[in-house]
PDB file of N, CA and C in Angstrom:
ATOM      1  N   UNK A   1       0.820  -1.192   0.000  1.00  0.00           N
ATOM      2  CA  UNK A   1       0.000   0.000   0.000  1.00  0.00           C
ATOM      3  C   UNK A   1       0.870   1.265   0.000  1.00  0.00           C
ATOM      4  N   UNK A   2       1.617   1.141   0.460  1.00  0.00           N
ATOM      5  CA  UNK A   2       2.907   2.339   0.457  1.00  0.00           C
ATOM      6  C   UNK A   2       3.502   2.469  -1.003  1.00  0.00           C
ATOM      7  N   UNK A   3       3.341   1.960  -1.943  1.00  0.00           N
ATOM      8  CA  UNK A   3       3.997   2.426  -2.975  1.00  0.00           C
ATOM      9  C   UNK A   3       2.641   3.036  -3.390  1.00  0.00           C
ATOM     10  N   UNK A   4       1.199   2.612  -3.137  1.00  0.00           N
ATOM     11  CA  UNK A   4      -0.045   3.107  -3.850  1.00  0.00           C
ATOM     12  C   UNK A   4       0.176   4.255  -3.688  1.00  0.00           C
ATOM     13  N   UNK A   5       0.173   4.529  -2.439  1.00  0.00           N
ATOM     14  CA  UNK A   5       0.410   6.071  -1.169  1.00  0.00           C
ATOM     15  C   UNK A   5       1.102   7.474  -2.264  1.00  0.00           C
ATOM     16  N   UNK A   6       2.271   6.537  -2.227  1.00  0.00           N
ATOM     17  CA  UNK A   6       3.510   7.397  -2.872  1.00  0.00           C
ATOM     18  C   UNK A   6       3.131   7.667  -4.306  1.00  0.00           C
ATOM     19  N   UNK A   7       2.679   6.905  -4.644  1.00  0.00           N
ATOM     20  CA  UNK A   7       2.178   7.163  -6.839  1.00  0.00           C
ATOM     21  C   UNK A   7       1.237   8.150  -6.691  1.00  0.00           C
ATOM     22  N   UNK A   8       0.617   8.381  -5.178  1.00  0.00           N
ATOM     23  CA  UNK A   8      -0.834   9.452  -5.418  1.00  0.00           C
ATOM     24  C   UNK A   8      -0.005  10.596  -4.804  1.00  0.00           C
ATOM     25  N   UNK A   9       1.084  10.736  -4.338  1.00  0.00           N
ATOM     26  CA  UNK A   9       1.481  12.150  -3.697  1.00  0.00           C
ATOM     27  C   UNK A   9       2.193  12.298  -4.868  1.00  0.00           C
ATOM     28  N   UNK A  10       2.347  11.612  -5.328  1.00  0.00           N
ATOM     29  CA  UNK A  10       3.389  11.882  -6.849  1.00  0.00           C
ATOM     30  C   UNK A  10       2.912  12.639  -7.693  1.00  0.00           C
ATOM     31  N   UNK A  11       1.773  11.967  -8.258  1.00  0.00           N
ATOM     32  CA  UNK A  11       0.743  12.386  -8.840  1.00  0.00           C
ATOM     33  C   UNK A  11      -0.173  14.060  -8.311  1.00  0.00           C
ATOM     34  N   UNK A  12      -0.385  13.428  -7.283  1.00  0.00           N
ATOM     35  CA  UNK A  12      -1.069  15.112  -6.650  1.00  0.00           C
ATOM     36  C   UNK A  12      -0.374  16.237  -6.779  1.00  0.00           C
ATOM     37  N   UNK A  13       1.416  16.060  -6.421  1.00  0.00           N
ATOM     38  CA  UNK A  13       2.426  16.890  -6.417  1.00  0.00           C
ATOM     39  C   UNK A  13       2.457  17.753  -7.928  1.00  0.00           C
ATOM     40  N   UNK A  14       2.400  16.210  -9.083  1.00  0.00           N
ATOM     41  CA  UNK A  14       2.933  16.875 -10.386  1.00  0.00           C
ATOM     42  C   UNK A  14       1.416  17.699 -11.219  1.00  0.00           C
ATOM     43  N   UNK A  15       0.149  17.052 -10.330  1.00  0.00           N
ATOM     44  CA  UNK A  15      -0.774  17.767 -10.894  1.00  0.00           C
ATOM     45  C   UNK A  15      -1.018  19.536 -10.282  1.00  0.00           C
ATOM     46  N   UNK A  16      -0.412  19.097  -9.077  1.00  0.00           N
ATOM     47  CA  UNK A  16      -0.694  21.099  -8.271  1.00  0.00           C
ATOM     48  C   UNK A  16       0.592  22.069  -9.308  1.00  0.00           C
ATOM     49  N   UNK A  17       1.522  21.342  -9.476  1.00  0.00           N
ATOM     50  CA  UNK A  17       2.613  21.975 -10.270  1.00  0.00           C
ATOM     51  C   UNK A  17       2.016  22.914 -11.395  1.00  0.00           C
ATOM     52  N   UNK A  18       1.926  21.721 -12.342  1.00  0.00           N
ATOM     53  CA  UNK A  18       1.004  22.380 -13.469  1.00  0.00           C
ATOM     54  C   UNK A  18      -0.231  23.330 -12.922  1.00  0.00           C
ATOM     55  N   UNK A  19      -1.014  23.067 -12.438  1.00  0.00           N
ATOM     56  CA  UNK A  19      -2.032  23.960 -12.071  1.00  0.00           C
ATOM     57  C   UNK A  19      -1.499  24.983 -11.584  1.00  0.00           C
ATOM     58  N   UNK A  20      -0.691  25.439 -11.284  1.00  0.00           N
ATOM     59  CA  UNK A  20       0.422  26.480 -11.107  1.00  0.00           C
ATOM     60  C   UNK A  20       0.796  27.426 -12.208  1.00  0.00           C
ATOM     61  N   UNK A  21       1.601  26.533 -12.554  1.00  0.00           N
ATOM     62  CA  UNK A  21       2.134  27.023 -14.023  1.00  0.00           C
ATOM     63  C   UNK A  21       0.834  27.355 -15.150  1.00  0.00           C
ATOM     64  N   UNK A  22      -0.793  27.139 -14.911  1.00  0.00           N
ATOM     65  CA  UNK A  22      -2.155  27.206 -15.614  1.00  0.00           C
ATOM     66  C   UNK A  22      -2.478  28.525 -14.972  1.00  0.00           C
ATOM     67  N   UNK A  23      -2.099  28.642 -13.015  1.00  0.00           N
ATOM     68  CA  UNK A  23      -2.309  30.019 -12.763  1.00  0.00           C
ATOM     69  C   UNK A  23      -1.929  31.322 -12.883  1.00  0.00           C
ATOM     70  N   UNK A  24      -0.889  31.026 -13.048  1.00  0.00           N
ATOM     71  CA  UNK A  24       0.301  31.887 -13.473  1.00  0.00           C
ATOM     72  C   UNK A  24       0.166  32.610 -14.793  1.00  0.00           C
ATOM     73  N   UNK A  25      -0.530  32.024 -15.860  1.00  0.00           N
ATOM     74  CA  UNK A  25      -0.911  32.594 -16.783  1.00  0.00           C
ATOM     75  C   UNK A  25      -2.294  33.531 -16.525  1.00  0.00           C
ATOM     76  N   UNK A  26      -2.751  33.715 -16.125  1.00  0.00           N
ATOM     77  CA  UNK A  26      -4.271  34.528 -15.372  1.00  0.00           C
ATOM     78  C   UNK A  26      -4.744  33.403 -15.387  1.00  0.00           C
ATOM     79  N   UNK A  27      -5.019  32.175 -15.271  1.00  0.00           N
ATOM     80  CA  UNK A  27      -6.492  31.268 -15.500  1.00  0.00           C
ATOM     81  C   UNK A  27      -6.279  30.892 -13.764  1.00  0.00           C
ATOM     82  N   UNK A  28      -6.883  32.314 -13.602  1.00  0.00           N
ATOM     83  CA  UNK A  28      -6.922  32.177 -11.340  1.00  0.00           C
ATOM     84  C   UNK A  28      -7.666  30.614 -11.105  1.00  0.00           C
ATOM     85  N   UNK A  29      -8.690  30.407 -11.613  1.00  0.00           N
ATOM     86  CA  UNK A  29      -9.449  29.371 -11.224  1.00  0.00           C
ATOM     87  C   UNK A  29      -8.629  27.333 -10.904  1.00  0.00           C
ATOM     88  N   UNK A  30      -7.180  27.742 -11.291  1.00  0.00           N
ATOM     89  CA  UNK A  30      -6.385  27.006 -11.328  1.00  0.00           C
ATOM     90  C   UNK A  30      -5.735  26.620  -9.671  1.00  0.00           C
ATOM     91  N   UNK A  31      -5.691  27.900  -9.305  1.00  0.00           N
ATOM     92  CA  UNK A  31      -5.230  28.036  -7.750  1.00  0.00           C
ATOM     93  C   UNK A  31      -5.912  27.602  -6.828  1.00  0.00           C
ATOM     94  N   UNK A  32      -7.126  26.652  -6.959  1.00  0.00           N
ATOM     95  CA  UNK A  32      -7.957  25.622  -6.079  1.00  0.00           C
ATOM     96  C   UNK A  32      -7.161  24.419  -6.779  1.00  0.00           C
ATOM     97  N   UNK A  33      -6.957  23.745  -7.678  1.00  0.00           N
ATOM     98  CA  UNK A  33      -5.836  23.027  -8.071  1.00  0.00           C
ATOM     99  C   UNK A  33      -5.197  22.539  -7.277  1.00  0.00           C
ATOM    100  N   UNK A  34      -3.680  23.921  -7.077  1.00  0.00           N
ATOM    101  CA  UNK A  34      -2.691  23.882  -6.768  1.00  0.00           C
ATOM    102  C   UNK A  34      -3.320  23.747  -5.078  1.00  0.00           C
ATOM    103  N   UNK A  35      -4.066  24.733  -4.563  1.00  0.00           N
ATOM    104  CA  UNK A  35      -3.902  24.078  -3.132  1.00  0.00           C
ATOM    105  C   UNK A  35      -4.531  22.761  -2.893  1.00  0.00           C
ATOM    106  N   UNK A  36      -6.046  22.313  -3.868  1.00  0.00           N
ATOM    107  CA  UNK A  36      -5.713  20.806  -3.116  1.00  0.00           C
ATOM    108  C   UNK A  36      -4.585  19.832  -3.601  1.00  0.00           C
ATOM    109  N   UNK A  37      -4.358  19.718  -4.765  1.00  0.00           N
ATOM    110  CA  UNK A  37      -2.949  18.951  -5.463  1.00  0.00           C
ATOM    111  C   UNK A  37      -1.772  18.880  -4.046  1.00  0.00           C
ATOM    112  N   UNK A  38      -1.172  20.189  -3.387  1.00  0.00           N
ATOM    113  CA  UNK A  38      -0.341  19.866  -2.543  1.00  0.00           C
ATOM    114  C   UNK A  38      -0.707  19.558  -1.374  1.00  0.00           C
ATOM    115  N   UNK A  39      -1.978  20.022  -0.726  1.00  0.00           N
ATOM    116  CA  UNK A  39      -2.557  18.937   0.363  1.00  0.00           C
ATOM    117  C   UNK A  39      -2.987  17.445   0.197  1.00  0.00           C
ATOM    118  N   UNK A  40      -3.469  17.824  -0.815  1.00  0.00           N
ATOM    119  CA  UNK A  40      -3.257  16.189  -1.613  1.00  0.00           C
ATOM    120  C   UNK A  40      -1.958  15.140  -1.369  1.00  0.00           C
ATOM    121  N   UNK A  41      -1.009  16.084  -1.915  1.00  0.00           N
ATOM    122  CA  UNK A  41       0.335  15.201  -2.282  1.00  0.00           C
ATOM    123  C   UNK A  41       1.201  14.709  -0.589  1.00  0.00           C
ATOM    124  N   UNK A  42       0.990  16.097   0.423  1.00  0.00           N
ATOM    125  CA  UNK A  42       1.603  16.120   1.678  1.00  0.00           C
ATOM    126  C   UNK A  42       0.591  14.873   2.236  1.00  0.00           C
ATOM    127  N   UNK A  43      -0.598  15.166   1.769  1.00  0.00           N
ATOM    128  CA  UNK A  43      -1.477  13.569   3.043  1.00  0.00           C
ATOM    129  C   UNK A  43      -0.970  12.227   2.248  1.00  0.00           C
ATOM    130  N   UNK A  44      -1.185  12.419   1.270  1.00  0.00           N
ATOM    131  CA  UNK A  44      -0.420  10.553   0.849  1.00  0.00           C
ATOM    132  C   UNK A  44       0.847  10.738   1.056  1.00  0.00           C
ATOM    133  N   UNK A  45       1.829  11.479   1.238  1.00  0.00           N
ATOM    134  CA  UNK A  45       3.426  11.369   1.085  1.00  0.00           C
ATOM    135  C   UNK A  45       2.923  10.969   2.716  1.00  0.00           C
ATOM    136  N   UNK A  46       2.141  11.624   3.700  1.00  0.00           N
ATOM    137  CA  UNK A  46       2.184  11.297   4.895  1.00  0.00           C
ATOM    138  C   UNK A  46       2.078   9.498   5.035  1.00  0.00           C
ATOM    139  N   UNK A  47       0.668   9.314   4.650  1.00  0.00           N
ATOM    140  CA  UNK A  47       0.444   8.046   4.352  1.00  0.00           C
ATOM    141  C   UNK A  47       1.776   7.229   4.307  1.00  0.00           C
ATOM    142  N   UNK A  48       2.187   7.388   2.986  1.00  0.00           N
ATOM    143  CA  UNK A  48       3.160   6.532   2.715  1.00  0.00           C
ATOM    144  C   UNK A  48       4.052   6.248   3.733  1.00  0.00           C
ATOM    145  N   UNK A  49       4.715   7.502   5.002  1.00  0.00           N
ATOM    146  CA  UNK A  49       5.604   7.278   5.457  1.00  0.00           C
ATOM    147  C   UNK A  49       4.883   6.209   6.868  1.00  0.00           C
ATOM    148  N   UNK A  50       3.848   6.705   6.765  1.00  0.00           N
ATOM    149  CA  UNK A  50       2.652   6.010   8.160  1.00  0.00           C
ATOM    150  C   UNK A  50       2.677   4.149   7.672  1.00  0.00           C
ATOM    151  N   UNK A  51       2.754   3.812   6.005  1.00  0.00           N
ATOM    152  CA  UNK A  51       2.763   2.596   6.143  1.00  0.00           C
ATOM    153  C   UNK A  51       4.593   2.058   5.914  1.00  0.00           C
ATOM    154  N   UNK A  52       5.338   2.688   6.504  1.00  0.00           N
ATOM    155  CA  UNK A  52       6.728   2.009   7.343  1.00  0.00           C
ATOM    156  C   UNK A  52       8.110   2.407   6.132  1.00  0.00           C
ATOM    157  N   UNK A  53       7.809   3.046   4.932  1.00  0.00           N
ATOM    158  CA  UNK A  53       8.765   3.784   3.930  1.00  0.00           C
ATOM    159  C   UNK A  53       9.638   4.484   5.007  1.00  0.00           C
ATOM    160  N   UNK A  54      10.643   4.365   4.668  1.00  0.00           N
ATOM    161  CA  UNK A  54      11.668   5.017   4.958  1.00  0.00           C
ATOM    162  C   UNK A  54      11.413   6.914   4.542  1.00  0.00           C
ATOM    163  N   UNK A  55      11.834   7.785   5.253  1.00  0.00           N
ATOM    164  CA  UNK A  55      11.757   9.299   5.145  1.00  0.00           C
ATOM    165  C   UNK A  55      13.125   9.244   3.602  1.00  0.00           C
ATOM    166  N   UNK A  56      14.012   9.113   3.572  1.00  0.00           N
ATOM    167  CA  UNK A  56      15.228   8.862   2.879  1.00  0.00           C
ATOM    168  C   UNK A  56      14.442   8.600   1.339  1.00  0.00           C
ATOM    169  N   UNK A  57      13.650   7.752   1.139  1.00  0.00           N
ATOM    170  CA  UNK A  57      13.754   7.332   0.231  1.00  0.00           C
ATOM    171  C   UNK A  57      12.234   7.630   0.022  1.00  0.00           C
ATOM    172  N   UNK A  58      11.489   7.976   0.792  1.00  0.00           N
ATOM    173  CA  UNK A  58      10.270   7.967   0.094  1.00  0.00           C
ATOM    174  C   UNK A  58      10.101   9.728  -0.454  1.00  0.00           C
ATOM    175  N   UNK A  59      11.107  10.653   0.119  1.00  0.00           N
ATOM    176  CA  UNK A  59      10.930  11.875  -0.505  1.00  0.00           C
ATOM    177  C   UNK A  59      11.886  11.953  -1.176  1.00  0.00           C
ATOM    178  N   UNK A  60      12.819  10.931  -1.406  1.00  0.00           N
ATOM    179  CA  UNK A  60      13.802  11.049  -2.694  1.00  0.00           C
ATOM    180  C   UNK A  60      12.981  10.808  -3.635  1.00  0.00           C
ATOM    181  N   UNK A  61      11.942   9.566  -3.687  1.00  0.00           N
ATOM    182  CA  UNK A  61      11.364   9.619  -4.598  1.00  0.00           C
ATOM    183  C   UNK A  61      10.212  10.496  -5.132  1.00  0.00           C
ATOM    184  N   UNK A  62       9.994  10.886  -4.363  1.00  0.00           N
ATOM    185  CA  UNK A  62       8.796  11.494  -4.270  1.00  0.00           C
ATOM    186  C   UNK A  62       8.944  13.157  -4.896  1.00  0.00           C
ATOM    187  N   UNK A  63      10.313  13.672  -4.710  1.00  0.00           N
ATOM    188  CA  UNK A  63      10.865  14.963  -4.801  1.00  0.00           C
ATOM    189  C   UNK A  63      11.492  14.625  -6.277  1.00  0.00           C
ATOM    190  N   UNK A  64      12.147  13.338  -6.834  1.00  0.00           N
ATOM    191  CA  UNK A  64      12.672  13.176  -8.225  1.00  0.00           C
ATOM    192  C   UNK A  64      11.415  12.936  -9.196  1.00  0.00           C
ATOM    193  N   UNK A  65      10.900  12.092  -8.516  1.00  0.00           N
ATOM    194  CA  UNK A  65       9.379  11.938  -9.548  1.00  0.00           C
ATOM    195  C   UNK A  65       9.125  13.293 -10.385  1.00  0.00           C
ATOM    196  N   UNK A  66       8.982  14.352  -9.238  1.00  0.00           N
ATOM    197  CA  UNK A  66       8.279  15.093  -9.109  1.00  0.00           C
ATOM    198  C   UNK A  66       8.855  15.982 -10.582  1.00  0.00           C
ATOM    199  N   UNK A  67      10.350  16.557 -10.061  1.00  0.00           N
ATOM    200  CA  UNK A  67      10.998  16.847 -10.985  1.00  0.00           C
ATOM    201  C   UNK A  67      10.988  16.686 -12.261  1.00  0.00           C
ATOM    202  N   UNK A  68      11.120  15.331 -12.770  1.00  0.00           N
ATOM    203  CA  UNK A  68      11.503  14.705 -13.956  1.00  0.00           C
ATOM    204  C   UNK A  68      10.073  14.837 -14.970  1.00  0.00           C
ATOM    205  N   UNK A  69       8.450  14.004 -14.197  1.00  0.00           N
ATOM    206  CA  UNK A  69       7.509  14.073 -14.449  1.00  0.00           C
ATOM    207  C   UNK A  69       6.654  15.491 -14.805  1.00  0.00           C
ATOM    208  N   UNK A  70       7.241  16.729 -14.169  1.00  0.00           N
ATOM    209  CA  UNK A  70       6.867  18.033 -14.509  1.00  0.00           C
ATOM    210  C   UNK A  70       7.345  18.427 -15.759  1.00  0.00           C
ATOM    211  N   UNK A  71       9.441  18.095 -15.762  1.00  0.00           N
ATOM    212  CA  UNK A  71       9.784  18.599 -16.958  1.00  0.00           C
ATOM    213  C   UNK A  71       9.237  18.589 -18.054  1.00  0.00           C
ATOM    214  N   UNK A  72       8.695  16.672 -18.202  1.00  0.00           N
ATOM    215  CA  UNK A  72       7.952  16.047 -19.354  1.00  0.00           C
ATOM    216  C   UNK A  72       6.973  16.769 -19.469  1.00  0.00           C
ATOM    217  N   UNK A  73       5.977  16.880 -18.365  1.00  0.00           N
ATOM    218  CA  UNK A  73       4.556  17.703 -19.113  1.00  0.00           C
ATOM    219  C   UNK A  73       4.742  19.037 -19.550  1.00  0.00           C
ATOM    220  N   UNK A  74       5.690  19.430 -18.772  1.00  0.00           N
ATOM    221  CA  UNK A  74       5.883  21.104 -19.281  1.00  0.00           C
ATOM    222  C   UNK A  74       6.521  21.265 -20.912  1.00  0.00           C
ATOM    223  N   UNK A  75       6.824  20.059 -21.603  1.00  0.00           N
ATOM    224  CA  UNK A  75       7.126  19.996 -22.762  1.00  0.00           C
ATOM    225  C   UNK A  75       5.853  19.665 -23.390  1.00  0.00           C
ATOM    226  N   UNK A  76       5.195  18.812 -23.162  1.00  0.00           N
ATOM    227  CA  UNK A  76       3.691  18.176 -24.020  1.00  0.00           C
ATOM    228  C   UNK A  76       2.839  19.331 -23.726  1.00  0.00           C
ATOM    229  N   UNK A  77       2.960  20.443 -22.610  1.00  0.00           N
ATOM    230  CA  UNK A  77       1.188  21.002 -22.066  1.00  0.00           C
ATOM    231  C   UNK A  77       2.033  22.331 -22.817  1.00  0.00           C
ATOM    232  N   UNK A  78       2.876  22.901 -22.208  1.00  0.00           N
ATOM    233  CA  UNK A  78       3.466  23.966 -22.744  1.00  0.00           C
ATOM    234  C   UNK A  78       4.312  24.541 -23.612  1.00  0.00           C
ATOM    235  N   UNK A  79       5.026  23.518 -24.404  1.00  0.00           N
ATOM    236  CA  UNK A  79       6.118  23.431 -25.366  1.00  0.00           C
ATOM    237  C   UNK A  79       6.894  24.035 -24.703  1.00  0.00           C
ATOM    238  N   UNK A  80       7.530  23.842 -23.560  1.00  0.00           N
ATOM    239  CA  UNK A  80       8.994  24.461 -22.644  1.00  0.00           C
ATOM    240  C   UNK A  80      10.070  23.589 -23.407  1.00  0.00           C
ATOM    241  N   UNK A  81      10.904  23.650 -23.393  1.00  0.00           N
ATOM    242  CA  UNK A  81      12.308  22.870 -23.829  1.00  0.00           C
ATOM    243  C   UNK A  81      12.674  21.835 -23.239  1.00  0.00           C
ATOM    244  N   UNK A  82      13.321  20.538 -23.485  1.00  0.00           N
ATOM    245  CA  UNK A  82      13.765  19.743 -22.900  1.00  0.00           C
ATOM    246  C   UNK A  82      14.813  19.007 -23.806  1.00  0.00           C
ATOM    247  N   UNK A  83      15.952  19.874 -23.568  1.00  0.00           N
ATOM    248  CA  UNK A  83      17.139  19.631 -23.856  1.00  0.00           C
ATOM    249  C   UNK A  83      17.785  18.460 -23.822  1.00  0.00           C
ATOM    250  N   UNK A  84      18.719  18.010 -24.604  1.00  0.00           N
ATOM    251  CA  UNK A  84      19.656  16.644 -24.178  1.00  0.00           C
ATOM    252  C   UNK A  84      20.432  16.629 -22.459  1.00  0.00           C
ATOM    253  N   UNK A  85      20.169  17.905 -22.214  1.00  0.00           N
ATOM    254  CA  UNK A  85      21.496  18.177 -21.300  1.00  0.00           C
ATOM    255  C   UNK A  85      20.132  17.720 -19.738  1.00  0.00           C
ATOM    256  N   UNK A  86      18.728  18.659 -20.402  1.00  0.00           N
ATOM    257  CA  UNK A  86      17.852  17.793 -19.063  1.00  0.00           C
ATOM    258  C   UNK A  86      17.351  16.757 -18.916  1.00  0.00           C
ATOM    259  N   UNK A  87      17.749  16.322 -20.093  1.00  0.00           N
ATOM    260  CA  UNK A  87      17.343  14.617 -20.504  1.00  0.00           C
ATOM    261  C   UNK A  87      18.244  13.990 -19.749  1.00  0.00           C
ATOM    262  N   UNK A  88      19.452  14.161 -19.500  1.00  0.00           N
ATOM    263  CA  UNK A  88      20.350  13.894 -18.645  1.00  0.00           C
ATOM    264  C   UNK A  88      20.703  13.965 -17.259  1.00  0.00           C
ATOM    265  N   UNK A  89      20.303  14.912 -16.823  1.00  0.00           N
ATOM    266  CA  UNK A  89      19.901  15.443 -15.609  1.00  0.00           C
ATOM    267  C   UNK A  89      18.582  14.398 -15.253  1.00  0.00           C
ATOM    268  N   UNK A  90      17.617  14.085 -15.864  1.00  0.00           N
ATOM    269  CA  UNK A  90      16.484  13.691 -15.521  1.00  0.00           C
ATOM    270  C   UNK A  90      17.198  11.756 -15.401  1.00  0.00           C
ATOM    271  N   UNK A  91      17.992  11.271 -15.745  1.00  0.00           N
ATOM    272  CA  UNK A  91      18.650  10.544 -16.268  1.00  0.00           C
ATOM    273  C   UNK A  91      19.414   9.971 -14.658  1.00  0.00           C
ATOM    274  N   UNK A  92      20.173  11.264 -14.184  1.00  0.00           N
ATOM    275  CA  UNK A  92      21.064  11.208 -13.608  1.00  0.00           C
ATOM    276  C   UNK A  92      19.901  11.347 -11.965  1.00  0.00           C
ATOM    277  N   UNK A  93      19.045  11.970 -12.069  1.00  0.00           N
ATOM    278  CA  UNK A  93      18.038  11.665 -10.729  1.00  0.00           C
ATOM    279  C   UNK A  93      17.228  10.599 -10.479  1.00  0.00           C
ATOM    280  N   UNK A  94      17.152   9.950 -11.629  1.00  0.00           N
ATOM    281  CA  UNK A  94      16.350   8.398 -11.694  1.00  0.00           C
ATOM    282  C   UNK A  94      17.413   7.382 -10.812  1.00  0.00           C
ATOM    283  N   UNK A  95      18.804   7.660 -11.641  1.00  0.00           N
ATOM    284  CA  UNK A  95      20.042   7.051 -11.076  1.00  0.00           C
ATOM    285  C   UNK A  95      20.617   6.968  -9.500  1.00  0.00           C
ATOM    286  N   UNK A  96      19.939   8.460  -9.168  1.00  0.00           N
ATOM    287  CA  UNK A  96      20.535   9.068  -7.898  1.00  0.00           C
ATOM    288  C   UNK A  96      19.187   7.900  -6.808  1.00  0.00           C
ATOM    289  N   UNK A  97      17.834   8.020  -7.361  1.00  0.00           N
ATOM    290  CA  UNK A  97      16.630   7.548  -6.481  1.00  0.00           C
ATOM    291  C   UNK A  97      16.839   5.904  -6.618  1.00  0.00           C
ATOM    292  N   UNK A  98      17.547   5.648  -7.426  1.00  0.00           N
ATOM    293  CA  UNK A  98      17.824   3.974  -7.148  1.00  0.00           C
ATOM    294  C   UNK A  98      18.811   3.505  -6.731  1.00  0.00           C
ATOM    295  N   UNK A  99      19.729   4.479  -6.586  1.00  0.00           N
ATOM    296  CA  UNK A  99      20.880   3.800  -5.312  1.00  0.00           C
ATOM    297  C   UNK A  99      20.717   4.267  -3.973  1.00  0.00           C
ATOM    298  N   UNK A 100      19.739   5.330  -3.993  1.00  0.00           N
ATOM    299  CA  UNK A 100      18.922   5.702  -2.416  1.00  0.00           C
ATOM    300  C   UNK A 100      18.179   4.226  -1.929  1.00  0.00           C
ATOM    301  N   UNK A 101      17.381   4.014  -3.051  1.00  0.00           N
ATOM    302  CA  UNK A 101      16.770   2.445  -2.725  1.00  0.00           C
ATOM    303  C   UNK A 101      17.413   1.679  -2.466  1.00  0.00           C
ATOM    304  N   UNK A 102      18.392   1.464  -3.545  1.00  0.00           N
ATOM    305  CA  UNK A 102      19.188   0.055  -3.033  1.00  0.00           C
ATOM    306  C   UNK A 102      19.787   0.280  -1.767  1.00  0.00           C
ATOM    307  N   UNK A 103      20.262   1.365  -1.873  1.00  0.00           N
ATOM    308  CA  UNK A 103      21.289   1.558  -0.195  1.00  0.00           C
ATOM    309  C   UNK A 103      20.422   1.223   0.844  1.00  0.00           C
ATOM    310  N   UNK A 104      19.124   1.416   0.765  1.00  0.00           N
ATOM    311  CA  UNK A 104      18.199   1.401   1.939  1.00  0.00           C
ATOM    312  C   UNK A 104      17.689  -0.172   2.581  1.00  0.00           C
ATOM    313  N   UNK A 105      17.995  -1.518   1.385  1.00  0.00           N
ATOM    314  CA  UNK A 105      17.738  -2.548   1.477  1.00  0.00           C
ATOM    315  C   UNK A 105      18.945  -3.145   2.451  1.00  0.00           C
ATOM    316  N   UNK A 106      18.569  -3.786   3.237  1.00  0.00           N
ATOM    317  CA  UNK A 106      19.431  -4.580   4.490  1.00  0.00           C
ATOM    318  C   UNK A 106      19.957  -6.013   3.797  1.00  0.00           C
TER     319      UNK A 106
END
């Protein structure tokens, strides 16, 4: 259930983002969005840590998701750029959240 937890703060996180980046342009009506999206994302990230995730690794993931999964939409929703160089970067935080994992296994 803890990974369910974590895919919905993930999710909540990368949806308040965008709704952000929707308010930011005048479309105010976006900014109910963004505040439930991150109360959203803080009660399942809570969750998650309530069903026995490690703090280490469940906001590594939870904070890289977040990252990587925004860049992408901000290319499909907004045509922002996504360079070889953040393709790499995005590359290199996937890398960084799976040796957080592995390190975390006994």
């Amino acid at each position: 259930m803890q990974w369910f937890f974590l895919a919905a703060a993930i999710v909540f996180e990368v949806t308040a983002t965008i709704s952000l980046r929707m308010a930011a342009t005048g479309q105010r009506a976006y900014y109910a969005g963004v505040a439930v999206g991150y109360l959203a994302a803080f009660a399942f990230l809570t969750l998650t840590l309530n069903e026995g995730l490690g703090l280490g690794v469940a906001y590594g993931i939870w904070a890289a998701s977040g990252v990587a999964l925004t860049a992408v939409a901000s290319k499909v929703l907004f045509k922002e750029p996504l360079t070889p160089l953040m393709l790499g970067g995005i590359a290199l935080i996937i890398s960084g959240v799976l040796l957080v994992e592995l390190g975390a296994v006994h």
